[in-house]
Protein backbone atom coordinates (compact mmCIF):
# COMPACT_ATOMS: atom_id res chain seq x y z
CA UNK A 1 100.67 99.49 98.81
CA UNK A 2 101.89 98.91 95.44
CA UNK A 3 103.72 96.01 94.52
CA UNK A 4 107.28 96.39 93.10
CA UNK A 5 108.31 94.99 89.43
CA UNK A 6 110.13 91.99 88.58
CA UNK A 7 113.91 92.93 89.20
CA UNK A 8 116.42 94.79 86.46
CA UNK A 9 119.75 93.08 86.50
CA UNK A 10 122.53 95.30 85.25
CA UNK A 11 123.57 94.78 82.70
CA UNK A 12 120.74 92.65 81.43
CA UNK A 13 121.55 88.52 80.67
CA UNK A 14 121.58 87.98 77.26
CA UNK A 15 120.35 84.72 77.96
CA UNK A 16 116.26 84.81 78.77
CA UNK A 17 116.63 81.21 80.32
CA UNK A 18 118.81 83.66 83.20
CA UNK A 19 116.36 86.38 83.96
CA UNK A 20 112.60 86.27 83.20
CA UNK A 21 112.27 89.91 83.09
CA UNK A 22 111.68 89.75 79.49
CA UNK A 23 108.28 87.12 79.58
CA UNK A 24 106.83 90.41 81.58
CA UNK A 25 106.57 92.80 77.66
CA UNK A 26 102.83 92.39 77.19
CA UNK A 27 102.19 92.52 81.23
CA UNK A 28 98.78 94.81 81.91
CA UNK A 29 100.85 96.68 84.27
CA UNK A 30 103.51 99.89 82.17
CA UNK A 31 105.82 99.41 85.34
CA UNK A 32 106.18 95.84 84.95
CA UNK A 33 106.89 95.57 81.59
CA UNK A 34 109.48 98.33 81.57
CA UNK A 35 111.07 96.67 84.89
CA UNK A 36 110.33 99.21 87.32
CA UNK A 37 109.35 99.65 90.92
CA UNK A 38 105.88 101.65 90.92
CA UNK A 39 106.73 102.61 94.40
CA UNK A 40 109.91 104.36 93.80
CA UNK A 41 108.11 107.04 91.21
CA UNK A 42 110.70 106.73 88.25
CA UNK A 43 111.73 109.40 86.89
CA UNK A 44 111.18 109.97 83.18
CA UNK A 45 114.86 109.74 82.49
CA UNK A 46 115.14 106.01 84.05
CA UNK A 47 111.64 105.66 82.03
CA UNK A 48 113.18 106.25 78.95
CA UNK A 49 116.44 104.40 80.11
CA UNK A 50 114.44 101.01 80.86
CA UNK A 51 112.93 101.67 77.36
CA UNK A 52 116.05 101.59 75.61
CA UNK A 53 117.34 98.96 77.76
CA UNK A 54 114.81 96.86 77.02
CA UNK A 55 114.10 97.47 73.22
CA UNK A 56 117.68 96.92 72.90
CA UNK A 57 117.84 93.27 74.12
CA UNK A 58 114.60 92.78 71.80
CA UNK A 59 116.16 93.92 68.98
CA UNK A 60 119.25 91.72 69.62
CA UNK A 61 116.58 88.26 69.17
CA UNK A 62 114.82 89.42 66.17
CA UNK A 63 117.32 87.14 63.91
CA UNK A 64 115.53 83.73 66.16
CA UNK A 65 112.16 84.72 63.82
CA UNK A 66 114.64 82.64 61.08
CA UNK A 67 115.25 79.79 63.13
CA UNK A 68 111.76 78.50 64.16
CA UNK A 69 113.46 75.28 65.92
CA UNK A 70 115.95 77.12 67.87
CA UNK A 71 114.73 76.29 71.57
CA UNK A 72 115.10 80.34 72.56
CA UNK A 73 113.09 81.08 69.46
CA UNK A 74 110.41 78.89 71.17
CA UNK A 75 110.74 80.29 74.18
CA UNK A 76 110.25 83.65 73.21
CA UNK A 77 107.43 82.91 70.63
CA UNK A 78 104.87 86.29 70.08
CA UNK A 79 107.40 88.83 71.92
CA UNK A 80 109.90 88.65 68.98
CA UNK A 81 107.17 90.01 67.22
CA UNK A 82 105.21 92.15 69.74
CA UNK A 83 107.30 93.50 72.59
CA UNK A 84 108.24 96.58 70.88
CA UNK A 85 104.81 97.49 70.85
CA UNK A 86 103.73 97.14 74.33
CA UNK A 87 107.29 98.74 75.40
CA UNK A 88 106.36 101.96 73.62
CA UNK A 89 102.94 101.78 74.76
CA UNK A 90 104.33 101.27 78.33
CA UNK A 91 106.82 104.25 77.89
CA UNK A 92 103.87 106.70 76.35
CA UNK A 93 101.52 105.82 79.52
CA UNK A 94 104.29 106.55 81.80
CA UNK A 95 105.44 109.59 80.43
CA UNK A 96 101.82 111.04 80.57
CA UNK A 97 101.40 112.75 83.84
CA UNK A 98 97.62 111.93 83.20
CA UNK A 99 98.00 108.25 81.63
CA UNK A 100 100.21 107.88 84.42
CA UNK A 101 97.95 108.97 87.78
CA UNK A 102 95.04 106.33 86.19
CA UNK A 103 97.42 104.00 85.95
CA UNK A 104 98.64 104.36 89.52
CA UNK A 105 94.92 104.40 90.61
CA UNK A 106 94.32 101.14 89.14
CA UNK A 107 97.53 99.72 90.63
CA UNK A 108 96.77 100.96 94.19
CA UNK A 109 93.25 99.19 93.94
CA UNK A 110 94.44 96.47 92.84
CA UNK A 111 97.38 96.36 95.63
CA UNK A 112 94.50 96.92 97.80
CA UNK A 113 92.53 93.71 96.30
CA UNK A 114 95.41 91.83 96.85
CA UNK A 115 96.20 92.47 100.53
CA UNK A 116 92.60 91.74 101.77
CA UNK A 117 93.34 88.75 99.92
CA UNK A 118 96.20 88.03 102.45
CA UNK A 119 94.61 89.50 105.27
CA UNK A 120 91.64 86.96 105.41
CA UNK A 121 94.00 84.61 104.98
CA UNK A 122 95.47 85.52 108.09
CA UNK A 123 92.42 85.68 110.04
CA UNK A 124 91.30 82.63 109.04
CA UNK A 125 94.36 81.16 110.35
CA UNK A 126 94.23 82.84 113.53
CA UNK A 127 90.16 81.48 114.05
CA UNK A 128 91.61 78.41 113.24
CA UNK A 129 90.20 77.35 116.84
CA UNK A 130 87.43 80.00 116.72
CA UNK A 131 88.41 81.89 119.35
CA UNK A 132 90.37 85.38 119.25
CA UNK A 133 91.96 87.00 121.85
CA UNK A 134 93.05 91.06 121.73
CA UNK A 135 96.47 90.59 121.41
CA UNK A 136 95.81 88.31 118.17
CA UNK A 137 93.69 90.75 116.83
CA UNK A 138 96.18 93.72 117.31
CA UNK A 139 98.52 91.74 115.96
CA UNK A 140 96.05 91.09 112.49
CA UNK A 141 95.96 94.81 112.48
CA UNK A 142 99.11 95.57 112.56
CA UNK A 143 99.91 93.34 109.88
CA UNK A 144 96.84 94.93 107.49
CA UNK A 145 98.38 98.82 108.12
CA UNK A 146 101.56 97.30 107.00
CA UNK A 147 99.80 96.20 103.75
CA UNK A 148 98.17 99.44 103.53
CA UNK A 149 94.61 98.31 105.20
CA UNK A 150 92.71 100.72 107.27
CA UNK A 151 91.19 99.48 110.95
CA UNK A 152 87.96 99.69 109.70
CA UNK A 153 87.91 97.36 106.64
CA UNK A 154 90.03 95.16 108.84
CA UNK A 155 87.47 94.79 111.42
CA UNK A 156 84.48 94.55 109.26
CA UNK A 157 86.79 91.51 107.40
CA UNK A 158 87.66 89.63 111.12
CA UNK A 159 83.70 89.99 111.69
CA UNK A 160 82.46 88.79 108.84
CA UNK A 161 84.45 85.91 109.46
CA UNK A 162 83.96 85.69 113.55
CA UNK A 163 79.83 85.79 112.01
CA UNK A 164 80.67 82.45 109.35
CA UNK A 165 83.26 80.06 111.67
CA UNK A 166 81.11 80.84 114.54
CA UNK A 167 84.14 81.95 116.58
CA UNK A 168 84.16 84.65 118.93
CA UNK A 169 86.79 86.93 120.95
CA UNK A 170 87.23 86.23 123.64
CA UNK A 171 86.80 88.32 126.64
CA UNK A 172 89.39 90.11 128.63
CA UNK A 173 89.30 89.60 132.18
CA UNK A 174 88.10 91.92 134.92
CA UNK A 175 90.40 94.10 137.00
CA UNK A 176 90.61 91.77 139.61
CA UNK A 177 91.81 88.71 137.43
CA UNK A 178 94.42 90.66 135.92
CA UNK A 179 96.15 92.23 139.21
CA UNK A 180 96.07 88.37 139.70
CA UNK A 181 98.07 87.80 137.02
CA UNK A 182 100.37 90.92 137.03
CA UNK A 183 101.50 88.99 140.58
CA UNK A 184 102.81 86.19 138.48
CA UNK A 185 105.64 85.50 136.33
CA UNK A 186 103.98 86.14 132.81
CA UNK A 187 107.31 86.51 130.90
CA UNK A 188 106.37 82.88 128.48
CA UNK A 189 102.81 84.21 127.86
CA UNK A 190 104.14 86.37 124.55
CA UNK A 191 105.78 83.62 123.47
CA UNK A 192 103.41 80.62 124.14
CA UNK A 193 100.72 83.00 122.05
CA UNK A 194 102.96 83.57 119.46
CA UNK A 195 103.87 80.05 119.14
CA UNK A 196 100.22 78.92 118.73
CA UNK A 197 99.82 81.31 116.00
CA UNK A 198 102.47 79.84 114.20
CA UNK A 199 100.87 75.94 114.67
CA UNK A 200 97.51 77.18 114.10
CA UNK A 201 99.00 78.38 110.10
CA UNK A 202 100.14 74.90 109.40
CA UNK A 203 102.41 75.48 107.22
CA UNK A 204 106.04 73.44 107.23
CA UNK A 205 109.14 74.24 105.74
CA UNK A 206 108.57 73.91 101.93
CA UNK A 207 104.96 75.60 102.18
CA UNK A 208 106.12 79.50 104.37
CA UNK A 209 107.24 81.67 101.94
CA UNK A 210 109.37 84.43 102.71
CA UNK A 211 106.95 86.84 102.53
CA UNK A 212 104.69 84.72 105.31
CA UNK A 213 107.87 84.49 107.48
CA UNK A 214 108.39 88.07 107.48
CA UNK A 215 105.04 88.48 108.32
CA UNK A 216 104.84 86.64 111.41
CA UNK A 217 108.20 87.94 112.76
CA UNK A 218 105.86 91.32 112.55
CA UNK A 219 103.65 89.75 114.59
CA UNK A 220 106.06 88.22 117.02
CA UNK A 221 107.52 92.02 117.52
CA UNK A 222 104.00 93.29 118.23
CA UNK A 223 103.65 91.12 121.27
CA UNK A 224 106.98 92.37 122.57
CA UNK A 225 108.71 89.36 121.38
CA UNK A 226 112.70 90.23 120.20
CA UNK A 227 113.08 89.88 115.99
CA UNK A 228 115.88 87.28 116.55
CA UNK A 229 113.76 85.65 119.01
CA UNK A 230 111.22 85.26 117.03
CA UNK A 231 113.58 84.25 114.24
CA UNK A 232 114.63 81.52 116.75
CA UNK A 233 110.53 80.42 117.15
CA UNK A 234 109.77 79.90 114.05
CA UNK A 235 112.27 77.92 113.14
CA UNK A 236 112.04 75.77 116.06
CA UNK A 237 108.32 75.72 114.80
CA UNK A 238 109.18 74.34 111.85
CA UNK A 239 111.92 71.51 113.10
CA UNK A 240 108.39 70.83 115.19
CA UNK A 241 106.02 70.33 111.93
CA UNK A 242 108.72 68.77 110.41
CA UNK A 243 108.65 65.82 112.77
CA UNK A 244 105.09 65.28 112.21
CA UNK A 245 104.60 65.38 108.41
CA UNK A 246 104.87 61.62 108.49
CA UNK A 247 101.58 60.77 108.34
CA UNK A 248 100.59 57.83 110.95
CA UNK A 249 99.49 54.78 108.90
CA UNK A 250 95.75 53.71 109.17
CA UNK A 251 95.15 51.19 111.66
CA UNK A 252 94.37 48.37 109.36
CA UNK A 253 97.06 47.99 107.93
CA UNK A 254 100.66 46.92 109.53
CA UNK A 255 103.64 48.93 109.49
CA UNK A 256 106.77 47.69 110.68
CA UNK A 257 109.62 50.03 110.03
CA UNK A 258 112.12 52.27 111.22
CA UNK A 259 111.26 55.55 112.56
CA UNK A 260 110.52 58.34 110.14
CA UNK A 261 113.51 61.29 110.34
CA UNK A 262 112.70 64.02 112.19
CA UNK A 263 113.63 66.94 110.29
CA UNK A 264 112.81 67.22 106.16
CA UNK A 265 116.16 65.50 103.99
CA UNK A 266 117.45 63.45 106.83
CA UNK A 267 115.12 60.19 105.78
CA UNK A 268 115.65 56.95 108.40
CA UNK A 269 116.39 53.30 106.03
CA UNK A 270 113.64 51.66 104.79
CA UNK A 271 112.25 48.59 106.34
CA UNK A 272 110.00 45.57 105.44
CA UNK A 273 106.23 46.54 105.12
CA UNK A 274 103.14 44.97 105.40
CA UNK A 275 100.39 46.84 103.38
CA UNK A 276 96.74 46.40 102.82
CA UNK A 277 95.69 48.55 100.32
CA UNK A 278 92.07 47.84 100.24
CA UNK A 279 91.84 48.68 103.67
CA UNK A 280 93.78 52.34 103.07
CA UNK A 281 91.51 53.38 100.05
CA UNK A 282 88.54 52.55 102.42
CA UNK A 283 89.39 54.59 104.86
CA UNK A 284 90.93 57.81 102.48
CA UNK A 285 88.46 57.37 99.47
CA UNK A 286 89.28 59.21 96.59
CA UNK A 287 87.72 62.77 96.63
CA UNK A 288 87.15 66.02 94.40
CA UNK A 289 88.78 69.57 95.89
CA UNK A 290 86.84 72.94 95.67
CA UNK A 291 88.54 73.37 92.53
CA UNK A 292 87.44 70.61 90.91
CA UNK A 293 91.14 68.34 91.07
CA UNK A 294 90.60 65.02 91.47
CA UNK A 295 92.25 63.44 94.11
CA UNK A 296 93.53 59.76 93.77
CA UNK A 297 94.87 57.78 96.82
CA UNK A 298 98.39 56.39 96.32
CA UNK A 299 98.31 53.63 99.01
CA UNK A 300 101.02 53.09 101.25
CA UNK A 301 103.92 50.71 99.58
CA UNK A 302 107.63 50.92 98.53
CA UNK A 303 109.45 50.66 95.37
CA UNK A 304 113.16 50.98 93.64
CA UNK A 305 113.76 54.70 92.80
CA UNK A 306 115.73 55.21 89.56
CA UNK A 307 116.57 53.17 86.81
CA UNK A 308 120.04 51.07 85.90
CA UNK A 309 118.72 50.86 82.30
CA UNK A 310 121.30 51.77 79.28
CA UNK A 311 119.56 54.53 78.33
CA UNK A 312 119.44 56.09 81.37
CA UNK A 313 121.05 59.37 82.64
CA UNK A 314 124.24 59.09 85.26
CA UNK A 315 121.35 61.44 87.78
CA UNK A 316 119.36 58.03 87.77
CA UNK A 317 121.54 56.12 89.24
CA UNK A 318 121.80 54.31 91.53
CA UNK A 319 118.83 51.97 92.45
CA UNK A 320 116.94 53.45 95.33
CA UNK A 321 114.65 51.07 97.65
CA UNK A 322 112.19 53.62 99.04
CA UNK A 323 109.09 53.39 100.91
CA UNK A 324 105.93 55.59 101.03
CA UNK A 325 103.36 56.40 103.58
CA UNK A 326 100.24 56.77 101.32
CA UNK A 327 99.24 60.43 99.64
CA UNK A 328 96.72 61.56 97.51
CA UNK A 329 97.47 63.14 93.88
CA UNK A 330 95.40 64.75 91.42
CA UNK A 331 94.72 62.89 88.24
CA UNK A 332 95.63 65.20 86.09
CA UNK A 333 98.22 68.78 86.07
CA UNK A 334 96.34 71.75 87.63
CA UNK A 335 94.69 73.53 84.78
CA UNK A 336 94.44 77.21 83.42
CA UNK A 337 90.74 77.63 84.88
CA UNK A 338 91.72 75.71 88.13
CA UNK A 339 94.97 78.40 88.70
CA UNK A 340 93.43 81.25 87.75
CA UNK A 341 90.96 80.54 90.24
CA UNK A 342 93.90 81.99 92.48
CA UNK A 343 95.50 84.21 90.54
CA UNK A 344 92.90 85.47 87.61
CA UNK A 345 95.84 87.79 86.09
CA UNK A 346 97.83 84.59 84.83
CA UNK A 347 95.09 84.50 81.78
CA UNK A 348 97.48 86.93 79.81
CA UNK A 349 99.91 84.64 79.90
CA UNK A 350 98.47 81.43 78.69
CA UNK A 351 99.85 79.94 75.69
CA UNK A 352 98.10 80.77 72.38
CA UNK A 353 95.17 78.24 71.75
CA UNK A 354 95.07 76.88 75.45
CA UNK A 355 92.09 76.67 76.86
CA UNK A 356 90.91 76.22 80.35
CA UNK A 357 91.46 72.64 80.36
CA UNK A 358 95.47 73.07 79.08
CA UNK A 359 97.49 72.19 81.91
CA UNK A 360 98.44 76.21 83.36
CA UNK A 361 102.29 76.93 82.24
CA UNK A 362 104.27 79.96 82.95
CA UNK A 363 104.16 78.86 86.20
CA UNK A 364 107.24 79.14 88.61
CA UNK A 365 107.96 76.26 91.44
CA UNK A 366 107.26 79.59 94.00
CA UNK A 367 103.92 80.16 92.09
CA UNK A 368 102.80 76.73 92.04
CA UNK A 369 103.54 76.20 95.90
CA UNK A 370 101.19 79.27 96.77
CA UNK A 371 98.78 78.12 94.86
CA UNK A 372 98.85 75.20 97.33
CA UNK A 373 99.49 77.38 99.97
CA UNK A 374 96.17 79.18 98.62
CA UNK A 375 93.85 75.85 98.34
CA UNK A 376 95.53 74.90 101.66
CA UNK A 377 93.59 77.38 103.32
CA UNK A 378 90.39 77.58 101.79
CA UNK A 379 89.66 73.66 102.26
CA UNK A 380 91.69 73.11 105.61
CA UNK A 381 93.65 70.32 104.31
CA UNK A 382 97.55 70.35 103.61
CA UNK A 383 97.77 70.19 99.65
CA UNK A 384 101.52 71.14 98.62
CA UNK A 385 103.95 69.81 95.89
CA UNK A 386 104.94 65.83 95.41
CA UNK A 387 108.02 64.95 96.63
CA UNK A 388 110.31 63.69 94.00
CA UNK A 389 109.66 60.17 94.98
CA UNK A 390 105.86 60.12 95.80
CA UNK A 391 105.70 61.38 92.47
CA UNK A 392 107.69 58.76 90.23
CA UNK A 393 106.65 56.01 92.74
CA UNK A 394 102.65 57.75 91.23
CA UNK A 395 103.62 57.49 87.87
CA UNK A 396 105.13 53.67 87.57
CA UNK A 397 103.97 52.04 90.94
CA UNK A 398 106.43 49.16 92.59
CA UNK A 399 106.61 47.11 89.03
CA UNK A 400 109.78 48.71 87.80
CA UNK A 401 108.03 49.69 84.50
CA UNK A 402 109.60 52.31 82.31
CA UNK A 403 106.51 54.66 81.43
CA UNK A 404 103.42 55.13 83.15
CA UNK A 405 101.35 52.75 81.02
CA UNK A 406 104.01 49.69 81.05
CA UNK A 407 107.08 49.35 78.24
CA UNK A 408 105.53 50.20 75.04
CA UNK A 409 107.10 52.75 73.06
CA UNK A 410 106.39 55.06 69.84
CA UNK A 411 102.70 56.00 69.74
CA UNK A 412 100.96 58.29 69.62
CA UNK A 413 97.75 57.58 71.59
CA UNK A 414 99.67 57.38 74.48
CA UNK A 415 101.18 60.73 75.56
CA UNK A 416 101.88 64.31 74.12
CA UNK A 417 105.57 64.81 73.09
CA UNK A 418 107.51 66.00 70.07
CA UNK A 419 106.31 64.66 66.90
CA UNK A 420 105.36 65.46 63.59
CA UNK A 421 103.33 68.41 64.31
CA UNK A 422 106.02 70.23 66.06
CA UNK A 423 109.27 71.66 64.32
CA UNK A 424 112.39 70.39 66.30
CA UNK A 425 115.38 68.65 64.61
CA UNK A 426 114.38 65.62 67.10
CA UNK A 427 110.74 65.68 66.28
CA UNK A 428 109.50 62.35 65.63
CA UNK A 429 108.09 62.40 61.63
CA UNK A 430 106.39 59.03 61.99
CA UNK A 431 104.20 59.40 64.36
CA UNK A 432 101.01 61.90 65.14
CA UNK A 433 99.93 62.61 68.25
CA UNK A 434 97.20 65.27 67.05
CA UNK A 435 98.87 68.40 69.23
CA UNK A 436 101.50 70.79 68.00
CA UNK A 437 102.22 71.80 71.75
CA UNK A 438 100.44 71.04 74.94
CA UNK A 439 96.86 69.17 75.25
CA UNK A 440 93.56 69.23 77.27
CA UNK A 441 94.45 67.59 80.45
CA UNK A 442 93.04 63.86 80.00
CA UNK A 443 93.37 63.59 76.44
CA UNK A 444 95.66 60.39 76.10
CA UNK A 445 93.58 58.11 79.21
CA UNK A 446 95.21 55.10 78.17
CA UNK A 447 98.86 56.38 78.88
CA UNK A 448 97.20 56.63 82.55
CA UNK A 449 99.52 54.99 85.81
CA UNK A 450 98.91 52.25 87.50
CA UNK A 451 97.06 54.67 90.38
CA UNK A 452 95.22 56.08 87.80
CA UNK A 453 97.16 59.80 87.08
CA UNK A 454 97.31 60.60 83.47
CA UNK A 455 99.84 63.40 81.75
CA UNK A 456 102.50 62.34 83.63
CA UNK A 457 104.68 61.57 80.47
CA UNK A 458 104.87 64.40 78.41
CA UNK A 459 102.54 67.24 77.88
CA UNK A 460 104.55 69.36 80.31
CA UNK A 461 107.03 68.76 82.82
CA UNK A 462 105.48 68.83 86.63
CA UNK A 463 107.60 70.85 89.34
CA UNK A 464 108.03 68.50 92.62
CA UNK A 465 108.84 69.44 96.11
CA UNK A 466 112.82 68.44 96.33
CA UNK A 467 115.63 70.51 95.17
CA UNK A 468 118.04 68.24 92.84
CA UNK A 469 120.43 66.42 94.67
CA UNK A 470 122.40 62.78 93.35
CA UNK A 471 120.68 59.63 94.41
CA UNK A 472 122.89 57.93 97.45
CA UNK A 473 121.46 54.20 97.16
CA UNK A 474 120.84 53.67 100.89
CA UNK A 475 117.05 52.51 101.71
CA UNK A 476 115.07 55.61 102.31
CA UNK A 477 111.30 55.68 103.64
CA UNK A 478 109.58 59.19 102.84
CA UNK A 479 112.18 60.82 101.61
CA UNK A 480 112.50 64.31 100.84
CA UNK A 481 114.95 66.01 99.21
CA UNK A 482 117.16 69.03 100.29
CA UNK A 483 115.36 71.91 101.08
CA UNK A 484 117.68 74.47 99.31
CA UNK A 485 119.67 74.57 96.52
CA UNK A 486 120.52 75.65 92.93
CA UNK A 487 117.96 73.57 91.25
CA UNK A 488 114.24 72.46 91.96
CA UNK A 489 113.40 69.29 90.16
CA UNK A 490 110.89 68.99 87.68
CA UNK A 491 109.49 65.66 86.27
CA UNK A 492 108.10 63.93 83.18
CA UNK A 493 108.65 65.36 80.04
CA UNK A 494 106.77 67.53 77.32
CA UNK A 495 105.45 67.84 74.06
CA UNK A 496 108.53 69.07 73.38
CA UNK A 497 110.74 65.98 74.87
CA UNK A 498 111.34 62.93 72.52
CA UNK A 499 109.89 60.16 73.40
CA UNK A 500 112.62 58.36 75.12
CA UNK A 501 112.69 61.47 77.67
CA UNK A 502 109.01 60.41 78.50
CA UNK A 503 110.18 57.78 80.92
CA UNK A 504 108.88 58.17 84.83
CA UNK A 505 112.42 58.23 85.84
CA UNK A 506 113.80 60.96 83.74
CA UNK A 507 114.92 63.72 85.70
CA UNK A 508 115.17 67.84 84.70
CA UNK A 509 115.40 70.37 86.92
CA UNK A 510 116.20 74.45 87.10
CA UNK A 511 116.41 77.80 89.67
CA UNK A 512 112.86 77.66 91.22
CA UNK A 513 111.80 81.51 89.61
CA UNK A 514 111.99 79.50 86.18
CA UNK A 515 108.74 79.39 84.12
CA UNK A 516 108.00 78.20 80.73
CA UNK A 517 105.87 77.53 78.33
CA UNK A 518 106.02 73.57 78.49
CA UNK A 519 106.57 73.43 82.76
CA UNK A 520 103.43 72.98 84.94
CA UNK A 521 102.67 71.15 87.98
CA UNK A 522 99.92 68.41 89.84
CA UNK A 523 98.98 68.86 93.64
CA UNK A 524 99.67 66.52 96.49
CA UNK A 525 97.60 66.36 99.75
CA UNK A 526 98.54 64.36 102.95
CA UNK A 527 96.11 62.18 104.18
């Protein structure tokens, strides 16, 4: 099954900061960077439309070559100078009939790649408790021939991974067992199955993606369940996970506050706490993922959210008291080697110079929550994004300081941001940071928090969990934020921001399909 291109708005925004169609020029695939669907087989009039189209709007930007501090001119960087290269070269492949069939060959195995990909993600969900019973194994198979798998890869896949869990299928019962049954009411059975596929996933409201949903409503139909029914299951499902993210605090250490909310926004006032912190990182020592993230504990504790200082924005205000369940974060952003680990295609679009220790950029909120979605599954633990306040309460701890190292300002062996290497009107000309745009992960350790994260002032911004929303002022204990809107919050500045924009309570956010080339993200994992 091939995967359709990014979408063709008509007529196309003039602004690239409203459609990110344009960042997809230099893409390996000819449909993609022309914005088509592979699936619909364009014709070579719509080829040579899209070309147009899209050399057009090109053409229109060439005058931001002049203006090397003009934030679009940034954002657009090499494809001022090289899209109308890789458009014609797109448009002479497609035209082809010969250039074309190879291509489509190499798309269709790579579609192919991709859904086994998904598949064995599936199964291992479903021999979550190593067991696997027909009807969840039709309903694997069904899924794969949707994705364009055949039975007998699909099998071979769901054995190979009976053979390393140790699971097993289980075995229908005789004749006699189910003429038992057929005597009983049996109407629940679909449903109670369908719901224990959906628990054995794990995955709440901010981690199922569309996609994921879709698929188990699929799933849900094969077992004779009604769409809308199913509709109805899942997201009962999910009001159920949502009542349990609050982790339960470790014995050791006293709680005594009011109950968690029950469904994701709706957070209960905080209330005094009692915390032993020694006694937390004993029990959830620090550890390092398959991927090579370190994982720092952020122990239990509460702090005020925001800031009341003059130089703060009006989205700061007011003072939040807020209080935190403890949650591990990784030190540092996720890097280019550590995403493409996930999704090895995101190497064409790393920034020129970065290496596989620059924190990975060109990264949408979507992307960065399968990629959690993606380590999720391959450790068994729940990583996903911070929320917005387990991340600021990470970066300046319950001492009200400004920055993550304390109050001092204006140097530059503390964090990455916009100074006399780069080429903005607000660039800072005395001071020298020694990075014209982003840096290894790790390379300013003293700027580090009080729990030990680094890069989380400047460098690049980090997408969190919450969509923007205004602060309220009313105690809050594990808040999360809405969980829709226009805007998903991002955090912490860049080597673009001035310095002043490097505090931990800054706030920035945009529409979660935004990527640039100065907005990354960290990983959070409950405990």
């Amino acid at each position: 099954m091939l995967k359709p291109a990014v979408s063709f708005p008509v007529p196309l925004p003039d602004d690239p900061r409203k459609w990110d169609g344009w960042s997809r020029y230099n893409s390996p695939d000819p449909y993609e960077r022309l914005g088509l669907d592979p699936r619909s087989n364009p014709s070579n009039e719509l080829i040579e439309e899209r070309f147009r189209s899209l050399l057009l709007w090109w053409q229109k930007k060439l005058p931001l070559k002049n203006q090397p501090s003009n934030p679009l001119a940034q954002l657009l960087r090499s494809g001022l100078e090289e899209s109308s290269r890789f458009l014609t070269e797109a448009r002479g492949e497609l035209l082809d009939p010969e250039r074309r069939q190879r291509v489509d060959q190499e798309l269709a195995a790579k579609a192919e790649e991709q859904a086994l990909v998904e598949f064995n993600k599936y199964v291992a969900f479903a021999l979550n408790d190593k067991t696997l019973s027909p009807q969840e194994e039709e309903a694997l198979l069904e899924f794969g021939r949707q994705q364009g798998l055949t039975d007998e890869r699909m099998t071979e896949m769901i054995d190979a991974e009976l053979q390393a869990c140790g699971g097993v299928r289980v075995t229908p019962p005789d004749p006699e067992e189910l003429a038992a049954v057929e005597n009983k009411p049996a109407a629940l059975d679909p449903n109670q199955d369908f719901m224990r596929m959906l628990r054995l996933s794990g995955l709440g409201s901010e981690e199922m993606t569309d996609d994921q949903r879709d698929a188990f409503i699929n799933m849900a139909e094969n077992l004779g369940i009604d769409a809308g029914e199913a509709e109805d299951m899942v997201d009962r499902y999910l009001e159920e996970i949502g009542a349990e993210t609050t982790p339960s605090p470790p014995k050791p250490v006293t709680f005594v506050t009011l109950k968690a909310a029950a469904a994701i926004g709706n957070a209960t006032p905080a209330a005094p706490v009692v915390i032993d912190a020694a006694a937390e990182r004993l029990k959830y020592p620090n550890f390092v993922s398959s991927i090579g993230a370190e994982m720092f504990l952020v122990p239990s504790g509460s702090f005020k959210m925001g800031s009341e200082a003059p130089d703060a924005a009006p989205n700061e205000r007011p003072l939040t008291q807020v209080t935190l369940t403890g949650f591990y974060l990784s030190r540092h952003p996720i890097t280019n080697a550590q995403y493409e680990m996930f999704d090895p295609s995101h190497a064409r679009k790393r920034a020129p110079g970065a290496g596989d220790r620059h924190p990975v950029v060109y990264v949408n909120s979507v992307e960065a929550m399968k990629f959690c979605q993606w380590l999720s599954s391959r450790e068994r633990r729940r990583y996903r994004l911070p929320s917005e306040a387990e991340w600021e309460y990470a970066a300046r701890g319950s001492d009200g300081r400004s920055y993550p190292w304390g109050e001092e300002t204006e140097r530059g062996d503390l964090a990455n941001f916009a100074d006399r290497n780069t080429v903005f009107a607000w660039s800072d000309r005395e001071i020298d940071d020694g990075y014209a745009e982003s840096s290894p992960v790790g390379a300013f350790p003293i700027g580090a928090s009080p729990f030990g994260m680094e890069d989380m002032a400047g460098n690049v911004w980090e997408w969190c969990l919450d969509f923007m929303a205004a602060y309220r002022g009313a105690p809050k204990t594990n808040p999360r934020g809405p969980i829709s809107g226009a805007k998903r919050v991002y955090r912490g500045g860049s080597w673009k921001s001035r310095f002043n924009s490097l505090r931990a309570t800054t706030r920035g956010g945009n529409v979660p399909n935004y990527s640039c080339n100065d907005l990354g993200f960290r990983i959070a994992c409950e405990v």
